[in-house]
PDB file of N, CA and C in Angstrom:
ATOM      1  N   UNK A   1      -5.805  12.133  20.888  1.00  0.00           N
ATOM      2  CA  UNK A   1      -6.584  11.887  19.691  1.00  0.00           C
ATOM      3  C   UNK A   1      -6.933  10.397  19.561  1.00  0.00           C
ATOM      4  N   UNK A   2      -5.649   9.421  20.159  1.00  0.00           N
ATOM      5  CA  UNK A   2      -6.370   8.430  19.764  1.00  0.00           C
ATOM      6  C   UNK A   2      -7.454   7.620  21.062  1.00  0.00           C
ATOM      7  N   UNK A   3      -7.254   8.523  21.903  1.00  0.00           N
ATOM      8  CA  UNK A   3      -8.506   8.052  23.025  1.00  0.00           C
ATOM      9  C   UNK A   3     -10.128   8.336  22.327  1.00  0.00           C
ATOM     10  N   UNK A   4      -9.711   9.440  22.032  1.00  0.00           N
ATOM     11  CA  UNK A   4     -10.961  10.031  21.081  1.00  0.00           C
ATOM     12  C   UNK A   4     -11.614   9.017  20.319  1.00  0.00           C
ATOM     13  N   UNK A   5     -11.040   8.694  19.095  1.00  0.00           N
ATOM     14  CA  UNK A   5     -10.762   7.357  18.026  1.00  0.00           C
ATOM     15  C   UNK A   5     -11.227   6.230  18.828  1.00  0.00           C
ATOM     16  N   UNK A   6     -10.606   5.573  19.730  1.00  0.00           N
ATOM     17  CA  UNK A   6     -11.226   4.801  20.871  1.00  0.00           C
ATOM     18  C   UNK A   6     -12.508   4.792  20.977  1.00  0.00           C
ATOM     19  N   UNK A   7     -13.026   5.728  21.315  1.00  0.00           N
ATOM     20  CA  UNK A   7     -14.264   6.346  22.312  1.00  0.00           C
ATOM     21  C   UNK A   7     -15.135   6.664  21.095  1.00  0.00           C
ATOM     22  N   UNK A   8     -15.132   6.971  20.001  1.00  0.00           N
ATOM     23  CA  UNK A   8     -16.097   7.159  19.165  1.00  0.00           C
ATOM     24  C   UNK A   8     -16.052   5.464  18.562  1.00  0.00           C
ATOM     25  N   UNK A   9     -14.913   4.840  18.493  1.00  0.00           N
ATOM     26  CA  UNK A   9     -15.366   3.515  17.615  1.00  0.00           C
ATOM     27  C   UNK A   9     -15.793   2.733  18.927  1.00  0.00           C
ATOM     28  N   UNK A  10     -15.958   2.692  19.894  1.00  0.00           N
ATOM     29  CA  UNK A  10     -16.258   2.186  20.916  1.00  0.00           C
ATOM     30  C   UNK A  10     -17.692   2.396  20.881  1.00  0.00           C
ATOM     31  N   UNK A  11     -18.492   3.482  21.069  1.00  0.00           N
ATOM     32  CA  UNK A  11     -19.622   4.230  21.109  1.00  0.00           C
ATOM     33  C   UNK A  11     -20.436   4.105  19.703  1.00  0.00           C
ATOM     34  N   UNK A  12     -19.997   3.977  18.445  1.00  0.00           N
ATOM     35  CA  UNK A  12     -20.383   3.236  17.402  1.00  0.00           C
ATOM     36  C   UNK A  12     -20.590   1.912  17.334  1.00  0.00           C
ATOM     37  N   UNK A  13     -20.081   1.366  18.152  1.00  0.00           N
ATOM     38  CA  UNK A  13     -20.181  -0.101  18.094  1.00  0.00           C
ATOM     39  C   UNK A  13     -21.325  -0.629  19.068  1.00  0.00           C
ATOM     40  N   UNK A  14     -21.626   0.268  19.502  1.00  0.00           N
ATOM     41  CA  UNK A  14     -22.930  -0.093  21.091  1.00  0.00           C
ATOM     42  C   UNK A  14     -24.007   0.859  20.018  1.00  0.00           C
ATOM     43  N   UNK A  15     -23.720   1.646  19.321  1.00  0.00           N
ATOM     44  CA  UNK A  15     -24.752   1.871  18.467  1.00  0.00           C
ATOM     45  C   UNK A  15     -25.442   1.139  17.275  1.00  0.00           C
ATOM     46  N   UNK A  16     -24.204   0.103  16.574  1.00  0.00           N
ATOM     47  CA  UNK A  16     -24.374  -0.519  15.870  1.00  0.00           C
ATOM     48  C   UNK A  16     -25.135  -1.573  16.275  1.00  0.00           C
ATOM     49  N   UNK A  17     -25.308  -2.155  17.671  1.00  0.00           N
ATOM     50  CA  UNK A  17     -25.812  -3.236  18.261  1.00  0.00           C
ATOM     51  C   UNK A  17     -26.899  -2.981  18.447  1.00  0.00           C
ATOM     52  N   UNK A  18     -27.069  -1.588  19.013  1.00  0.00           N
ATOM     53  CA  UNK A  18     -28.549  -1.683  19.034  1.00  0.00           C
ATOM     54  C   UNK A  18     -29.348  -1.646  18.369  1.00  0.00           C
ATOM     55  N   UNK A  19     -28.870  -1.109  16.726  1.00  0.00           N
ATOM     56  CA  UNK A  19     -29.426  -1.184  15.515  1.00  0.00           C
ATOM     57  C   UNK A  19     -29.888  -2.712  15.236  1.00  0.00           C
ATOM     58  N   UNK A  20     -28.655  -3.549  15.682  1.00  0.00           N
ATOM     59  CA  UNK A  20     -29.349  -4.928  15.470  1.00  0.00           C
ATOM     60  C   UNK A  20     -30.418  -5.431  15.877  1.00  0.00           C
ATOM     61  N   UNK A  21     -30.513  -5.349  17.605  1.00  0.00           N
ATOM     62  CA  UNK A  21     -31.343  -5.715  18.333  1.00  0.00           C
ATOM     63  C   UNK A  21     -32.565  -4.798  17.667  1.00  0.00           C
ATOM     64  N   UNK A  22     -33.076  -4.134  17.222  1.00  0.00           N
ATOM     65  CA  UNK A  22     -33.888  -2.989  16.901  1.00  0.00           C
ATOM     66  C   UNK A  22     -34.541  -3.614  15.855  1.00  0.00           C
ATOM     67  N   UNK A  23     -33.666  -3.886  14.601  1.00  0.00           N
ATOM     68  CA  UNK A  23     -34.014  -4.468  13.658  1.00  0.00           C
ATOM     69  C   UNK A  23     -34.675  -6.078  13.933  1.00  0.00           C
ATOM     70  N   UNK A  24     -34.044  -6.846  14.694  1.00  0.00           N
ATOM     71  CA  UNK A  24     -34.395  -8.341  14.728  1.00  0.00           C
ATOM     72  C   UNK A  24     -35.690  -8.043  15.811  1.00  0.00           C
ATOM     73  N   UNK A  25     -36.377  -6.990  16.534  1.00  0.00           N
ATOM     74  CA  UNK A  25     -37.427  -6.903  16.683  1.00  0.00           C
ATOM     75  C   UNK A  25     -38.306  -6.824  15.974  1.00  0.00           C
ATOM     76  N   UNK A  26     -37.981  -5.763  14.946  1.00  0.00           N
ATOM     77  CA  UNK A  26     -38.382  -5.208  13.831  1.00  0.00           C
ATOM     78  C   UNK A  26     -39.136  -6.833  12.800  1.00  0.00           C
ATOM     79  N   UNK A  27     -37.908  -7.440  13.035  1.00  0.00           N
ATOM     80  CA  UNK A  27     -38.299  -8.701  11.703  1.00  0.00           C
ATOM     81  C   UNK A  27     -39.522  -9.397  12.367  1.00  0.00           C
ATOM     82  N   UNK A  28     -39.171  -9.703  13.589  1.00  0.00           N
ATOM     83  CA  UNK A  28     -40.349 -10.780  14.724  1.00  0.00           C
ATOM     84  C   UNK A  28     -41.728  -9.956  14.810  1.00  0.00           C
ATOM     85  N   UNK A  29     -41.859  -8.670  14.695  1.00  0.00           N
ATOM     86  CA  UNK A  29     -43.020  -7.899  14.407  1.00  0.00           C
ATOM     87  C   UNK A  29     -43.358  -8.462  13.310  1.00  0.00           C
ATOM     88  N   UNK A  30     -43.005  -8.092  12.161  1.00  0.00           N
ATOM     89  CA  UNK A  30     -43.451  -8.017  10.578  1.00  0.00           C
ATOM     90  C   UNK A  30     -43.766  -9.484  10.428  1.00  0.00           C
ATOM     91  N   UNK A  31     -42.997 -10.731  11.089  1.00  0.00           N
ATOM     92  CA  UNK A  31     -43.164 -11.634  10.895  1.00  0.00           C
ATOM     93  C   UNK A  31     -44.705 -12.595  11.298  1.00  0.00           C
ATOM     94  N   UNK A  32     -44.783 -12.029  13.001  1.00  0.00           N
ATOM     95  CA  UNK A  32     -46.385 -12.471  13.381  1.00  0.00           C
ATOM     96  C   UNK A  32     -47.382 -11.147  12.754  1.00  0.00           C
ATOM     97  N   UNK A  33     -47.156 -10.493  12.547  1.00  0.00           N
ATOM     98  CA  UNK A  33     -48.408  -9.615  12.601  1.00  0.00           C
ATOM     99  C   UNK A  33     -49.096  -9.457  10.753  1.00  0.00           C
ATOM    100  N   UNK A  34     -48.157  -9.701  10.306  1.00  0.00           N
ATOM    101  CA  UNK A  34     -48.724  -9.882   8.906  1.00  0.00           C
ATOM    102  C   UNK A  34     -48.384 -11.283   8.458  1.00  0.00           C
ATOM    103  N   UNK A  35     -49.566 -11.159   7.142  1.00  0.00           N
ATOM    104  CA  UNK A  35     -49.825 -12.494   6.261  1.00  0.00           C
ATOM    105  C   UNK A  35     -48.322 -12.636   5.577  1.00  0.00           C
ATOM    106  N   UNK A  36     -48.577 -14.156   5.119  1.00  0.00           N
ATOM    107  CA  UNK A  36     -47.421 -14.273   5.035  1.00  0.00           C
ATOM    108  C   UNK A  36     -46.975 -13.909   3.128  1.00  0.00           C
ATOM    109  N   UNK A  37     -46.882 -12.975   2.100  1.00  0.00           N
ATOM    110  CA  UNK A  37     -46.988 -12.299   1.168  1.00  0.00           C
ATOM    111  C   UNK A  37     -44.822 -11.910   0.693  1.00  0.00           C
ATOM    112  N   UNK A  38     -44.663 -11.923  -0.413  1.00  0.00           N
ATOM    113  CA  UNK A  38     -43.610 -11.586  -0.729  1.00  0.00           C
ATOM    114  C   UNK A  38     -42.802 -10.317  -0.393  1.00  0.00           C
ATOM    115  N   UNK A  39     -43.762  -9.640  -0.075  1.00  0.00           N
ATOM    116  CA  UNK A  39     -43.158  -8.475   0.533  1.00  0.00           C
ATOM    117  C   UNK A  39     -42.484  -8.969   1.760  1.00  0.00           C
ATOM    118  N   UNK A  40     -43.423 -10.001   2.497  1.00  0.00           N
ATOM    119  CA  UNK A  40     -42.388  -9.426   3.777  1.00  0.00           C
ATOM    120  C   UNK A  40     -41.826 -10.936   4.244  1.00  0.00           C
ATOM    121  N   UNK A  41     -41.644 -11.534   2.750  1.00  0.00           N
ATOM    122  CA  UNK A  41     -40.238 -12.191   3.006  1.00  0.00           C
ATOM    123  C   UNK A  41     -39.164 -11.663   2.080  1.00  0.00           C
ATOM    124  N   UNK A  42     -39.713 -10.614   1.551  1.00  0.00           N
ATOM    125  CA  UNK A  42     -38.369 -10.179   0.869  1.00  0.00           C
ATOM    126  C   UNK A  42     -37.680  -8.835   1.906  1.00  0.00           C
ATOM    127  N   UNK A  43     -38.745  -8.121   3.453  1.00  0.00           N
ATOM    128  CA  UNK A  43     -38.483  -7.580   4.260  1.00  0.00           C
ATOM    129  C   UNK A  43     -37.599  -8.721   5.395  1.00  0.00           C
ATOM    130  N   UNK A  44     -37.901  -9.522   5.395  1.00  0.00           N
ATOM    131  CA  UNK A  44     -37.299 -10.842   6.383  1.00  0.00           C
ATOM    132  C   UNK A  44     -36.186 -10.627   5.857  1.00  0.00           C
ATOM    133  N   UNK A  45     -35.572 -10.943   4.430  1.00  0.00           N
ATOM    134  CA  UNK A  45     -34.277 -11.366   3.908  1.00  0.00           C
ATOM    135  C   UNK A  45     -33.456  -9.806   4.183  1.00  0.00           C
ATOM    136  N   UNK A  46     -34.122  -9.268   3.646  1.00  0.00           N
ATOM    137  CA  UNK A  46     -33.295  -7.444   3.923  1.00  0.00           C
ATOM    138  C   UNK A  46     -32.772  -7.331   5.627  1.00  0.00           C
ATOM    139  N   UNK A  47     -34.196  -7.418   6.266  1.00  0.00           N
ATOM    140  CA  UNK A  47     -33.410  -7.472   8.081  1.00  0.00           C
ATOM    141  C   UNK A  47     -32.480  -8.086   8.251  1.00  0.00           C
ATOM    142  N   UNK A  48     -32.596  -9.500   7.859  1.00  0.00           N
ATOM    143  CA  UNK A  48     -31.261 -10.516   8.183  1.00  0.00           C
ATOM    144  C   UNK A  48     -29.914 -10.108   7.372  1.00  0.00           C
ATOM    145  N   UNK A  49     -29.850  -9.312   6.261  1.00  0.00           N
ATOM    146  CA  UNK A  49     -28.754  -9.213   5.861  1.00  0.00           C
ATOM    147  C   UNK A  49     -28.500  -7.843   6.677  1.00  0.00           C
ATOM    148  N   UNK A  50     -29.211  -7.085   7.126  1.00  0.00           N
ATOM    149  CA  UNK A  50     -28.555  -5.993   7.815  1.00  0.00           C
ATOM    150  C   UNK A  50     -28.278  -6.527   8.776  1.00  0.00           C
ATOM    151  N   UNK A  51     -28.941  -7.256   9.485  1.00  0.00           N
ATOM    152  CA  UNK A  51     -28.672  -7.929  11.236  1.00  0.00           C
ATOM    153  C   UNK A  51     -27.150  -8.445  10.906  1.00  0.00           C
ATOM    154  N   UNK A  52     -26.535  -8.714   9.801  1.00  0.00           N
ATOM    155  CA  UNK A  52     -25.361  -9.859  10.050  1.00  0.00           C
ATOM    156  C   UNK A  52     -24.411  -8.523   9.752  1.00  0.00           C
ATOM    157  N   UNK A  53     -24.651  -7.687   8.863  1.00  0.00           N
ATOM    158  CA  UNK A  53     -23.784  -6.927   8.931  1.00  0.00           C
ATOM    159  C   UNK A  53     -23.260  -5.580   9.945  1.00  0.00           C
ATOM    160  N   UNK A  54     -24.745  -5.253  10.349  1.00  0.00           N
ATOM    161  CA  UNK A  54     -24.176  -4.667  11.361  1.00  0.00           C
ATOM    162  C   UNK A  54     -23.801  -4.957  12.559  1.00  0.00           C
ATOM    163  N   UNK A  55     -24.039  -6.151  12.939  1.00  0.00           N
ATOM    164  CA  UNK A  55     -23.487  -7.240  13.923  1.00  0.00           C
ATOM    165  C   UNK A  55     -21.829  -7.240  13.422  1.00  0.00           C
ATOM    166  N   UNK A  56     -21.627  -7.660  12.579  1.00  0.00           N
ATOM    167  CA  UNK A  56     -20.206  -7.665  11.802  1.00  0.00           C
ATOM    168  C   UNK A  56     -19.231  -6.736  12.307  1.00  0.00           C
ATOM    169  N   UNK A  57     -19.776  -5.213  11.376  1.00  0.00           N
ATOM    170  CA  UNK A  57     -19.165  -4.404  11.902  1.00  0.00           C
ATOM    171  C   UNK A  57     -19.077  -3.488  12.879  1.00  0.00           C
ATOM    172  N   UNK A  58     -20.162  -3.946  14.033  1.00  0.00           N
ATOM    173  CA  UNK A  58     -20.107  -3.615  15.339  1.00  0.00           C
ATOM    174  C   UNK A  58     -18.847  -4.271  16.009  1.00  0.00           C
ATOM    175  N   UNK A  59     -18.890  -5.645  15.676  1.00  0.00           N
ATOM    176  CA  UNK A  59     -17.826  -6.311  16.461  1.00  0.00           C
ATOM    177  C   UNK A  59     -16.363  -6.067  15.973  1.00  0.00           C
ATOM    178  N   UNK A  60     -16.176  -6.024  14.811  1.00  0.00           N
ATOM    179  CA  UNK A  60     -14.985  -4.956  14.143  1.00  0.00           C
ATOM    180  C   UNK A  60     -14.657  -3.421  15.035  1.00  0.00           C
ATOM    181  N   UNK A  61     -15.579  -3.060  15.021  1.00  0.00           N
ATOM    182  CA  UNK A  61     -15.400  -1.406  15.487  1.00  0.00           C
ATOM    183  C   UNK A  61     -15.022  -2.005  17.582  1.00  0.00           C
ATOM    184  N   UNK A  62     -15.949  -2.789  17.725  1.00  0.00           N
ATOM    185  CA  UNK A  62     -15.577  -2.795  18.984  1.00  0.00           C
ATOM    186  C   UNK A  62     -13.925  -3.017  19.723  1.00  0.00           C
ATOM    187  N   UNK A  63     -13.775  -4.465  18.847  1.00  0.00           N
ATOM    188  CA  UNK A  63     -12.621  -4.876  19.247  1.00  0.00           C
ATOM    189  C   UNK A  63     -11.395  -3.671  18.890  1.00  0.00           C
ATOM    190  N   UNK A  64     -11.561  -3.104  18.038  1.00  0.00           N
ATOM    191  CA  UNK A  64     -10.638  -1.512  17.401  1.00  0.00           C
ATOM    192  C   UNK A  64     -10.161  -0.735  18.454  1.00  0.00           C
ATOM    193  N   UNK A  65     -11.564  -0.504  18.356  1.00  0.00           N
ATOM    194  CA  UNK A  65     -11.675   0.710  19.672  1.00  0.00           C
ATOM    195  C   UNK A  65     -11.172   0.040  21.254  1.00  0.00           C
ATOM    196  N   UNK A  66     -11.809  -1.426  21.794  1.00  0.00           N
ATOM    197  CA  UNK A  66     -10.736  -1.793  23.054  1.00  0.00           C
ATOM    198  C   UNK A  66      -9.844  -1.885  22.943  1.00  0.00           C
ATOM    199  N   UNK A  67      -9.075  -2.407  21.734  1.00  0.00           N
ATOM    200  CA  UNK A  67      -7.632  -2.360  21.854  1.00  0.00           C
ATOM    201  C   UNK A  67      -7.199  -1.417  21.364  1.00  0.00           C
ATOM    202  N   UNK A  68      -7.572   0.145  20.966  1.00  0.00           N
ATOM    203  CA  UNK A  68      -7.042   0.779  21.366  1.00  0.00           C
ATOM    204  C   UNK A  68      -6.863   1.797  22.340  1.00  0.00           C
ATOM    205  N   UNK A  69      -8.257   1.682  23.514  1.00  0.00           N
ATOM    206  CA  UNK A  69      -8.075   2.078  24.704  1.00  0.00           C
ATOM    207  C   UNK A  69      -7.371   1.195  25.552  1.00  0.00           C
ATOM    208  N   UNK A  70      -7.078   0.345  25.407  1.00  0.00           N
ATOM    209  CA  UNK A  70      -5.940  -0.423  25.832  1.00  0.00           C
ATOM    210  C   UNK A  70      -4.442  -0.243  25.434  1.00  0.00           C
ATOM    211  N   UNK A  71      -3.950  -0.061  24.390  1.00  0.00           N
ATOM    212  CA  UNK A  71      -2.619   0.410  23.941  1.00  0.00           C
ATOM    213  C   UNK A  71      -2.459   1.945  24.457  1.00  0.00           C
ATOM    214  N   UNK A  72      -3.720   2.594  24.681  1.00  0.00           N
ATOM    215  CA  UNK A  72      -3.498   4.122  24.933  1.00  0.00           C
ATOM    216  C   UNK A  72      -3.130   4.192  26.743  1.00  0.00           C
ATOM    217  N   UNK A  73      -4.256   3.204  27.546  1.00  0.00           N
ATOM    218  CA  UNK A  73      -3.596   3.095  28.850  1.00  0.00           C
ATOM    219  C   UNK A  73      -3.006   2.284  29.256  1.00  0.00           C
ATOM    220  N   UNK A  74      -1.840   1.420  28.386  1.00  0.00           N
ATOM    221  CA  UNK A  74      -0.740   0.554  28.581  1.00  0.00           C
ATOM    222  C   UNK A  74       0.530   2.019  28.687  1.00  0.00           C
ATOM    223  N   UNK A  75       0.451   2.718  27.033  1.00  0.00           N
ATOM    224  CA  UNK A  75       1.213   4.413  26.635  1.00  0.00           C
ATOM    225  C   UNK A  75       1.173   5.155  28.140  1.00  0.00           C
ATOM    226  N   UNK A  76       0.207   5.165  28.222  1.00  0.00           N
ATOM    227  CA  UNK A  76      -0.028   6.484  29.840  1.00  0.00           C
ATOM    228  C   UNK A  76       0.415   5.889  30.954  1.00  0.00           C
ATOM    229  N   UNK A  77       0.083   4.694  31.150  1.00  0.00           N
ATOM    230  CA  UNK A  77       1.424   4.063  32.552  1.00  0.00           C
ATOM    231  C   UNK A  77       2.713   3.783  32.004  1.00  0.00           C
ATOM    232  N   UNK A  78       3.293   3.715  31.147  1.00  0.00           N
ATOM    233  CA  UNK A  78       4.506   3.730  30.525  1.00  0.00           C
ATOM    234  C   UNK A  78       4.924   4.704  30.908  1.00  0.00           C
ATOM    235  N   UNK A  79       4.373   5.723  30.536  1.00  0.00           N
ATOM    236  CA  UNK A  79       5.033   7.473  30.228  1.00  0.00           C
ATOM    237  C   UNK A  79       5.250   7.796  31.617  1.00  0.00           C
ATOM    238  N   UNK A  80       4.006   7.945  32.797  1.00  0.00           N
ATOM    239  CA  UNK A  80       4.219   7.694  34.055  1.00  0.00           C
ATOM    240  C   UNK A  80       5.154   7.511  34.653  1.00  0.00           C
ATOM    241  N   UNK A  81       5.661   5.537  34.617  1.00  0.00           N
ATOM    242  CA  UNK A  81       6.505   5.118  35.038  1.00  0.00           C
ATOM    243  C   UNK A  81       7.982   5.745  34.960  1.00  0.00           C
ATOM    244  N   UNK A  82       8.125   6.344  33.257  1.00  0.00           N
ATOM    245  CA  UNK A  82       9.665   6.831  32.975  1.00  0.00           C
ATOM    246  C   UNK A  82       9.809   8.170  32.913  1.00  0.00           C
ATOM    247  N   UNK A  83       8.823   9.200  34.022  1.00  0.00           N
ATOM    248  CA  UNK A  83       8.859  10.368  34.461  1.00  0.00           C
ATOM    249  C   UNK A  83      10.239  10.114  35.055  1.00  0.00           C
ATOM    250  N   UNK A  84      10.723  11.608  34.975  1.00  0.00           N
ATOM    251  CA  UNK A  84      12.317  11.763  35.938  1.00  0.00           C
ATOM    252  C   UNK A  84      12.205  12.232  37.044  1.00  0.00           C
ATOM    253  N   UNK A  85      12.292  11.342  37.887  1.00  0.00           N
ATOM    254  CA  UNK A  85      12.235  11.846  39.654  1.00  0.00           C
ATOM    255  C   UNK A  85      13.651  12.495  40.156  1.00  0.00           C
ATOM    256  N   UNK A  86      12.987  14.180  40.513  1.00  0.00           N
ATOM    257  CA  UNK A  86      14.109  14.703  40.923  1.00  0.00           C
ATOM    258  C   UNK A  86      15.020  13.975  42.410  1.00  0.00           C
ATOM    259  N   UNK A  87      16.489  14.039  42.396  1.00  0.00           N
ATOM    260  CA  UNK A  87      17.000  13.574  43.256  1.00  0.00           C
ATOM    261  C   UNK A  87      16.976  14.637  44.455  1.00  0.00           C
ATOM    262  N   UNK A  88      17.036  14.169  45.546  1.00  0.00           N
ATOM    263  CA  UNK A  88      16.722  14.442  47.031  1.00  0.00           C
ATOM    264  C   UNK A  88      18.097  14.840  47.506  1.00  0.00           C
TER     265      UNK A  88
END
């Protein structure tokens, strides 16, 4: 279960990024292609506060999720190691 947990906050977090990258295209569009009008600096300010946050908690979810596919295959060579080898 907690490889699972791993692997979905792992996989959320490469989703969350690309939301960023997506969005900060998103802003550099809106930014050359239209006049420059309150709307779309009040669309500028909205992208950038999503860009920081889901940047944020991409990197939250990431680091989660490696360390805990890391504690899970530190657990599985542990368990490994202190298998009982029948005597000969």
């Amino acid at each position: 279960m907690n490889r699972f947990l791993a692997v979905l906050q792992v996989g959320l977090a490469v989703l969350l990024f690309i939301v960023a990258i997506v969005c900060l295209a998103n802003m550099v569009f809106i930014a050359m292609l239209r006049s420059e009008t309150i709307s779309v600096v009040n669309s500028i300010i909205g992208l950038t506060v999503m860009i920081v946050f889901t940047m944020a908690l991409g990197r939250i979810l990431w680091r989660r999720g490696t360390a805990r596919l890391q504690a899970e295959s530190q657990e599985d060579s542990e368990s490994s190691e202190h298998q009982d080898v029948p005597d000969a």
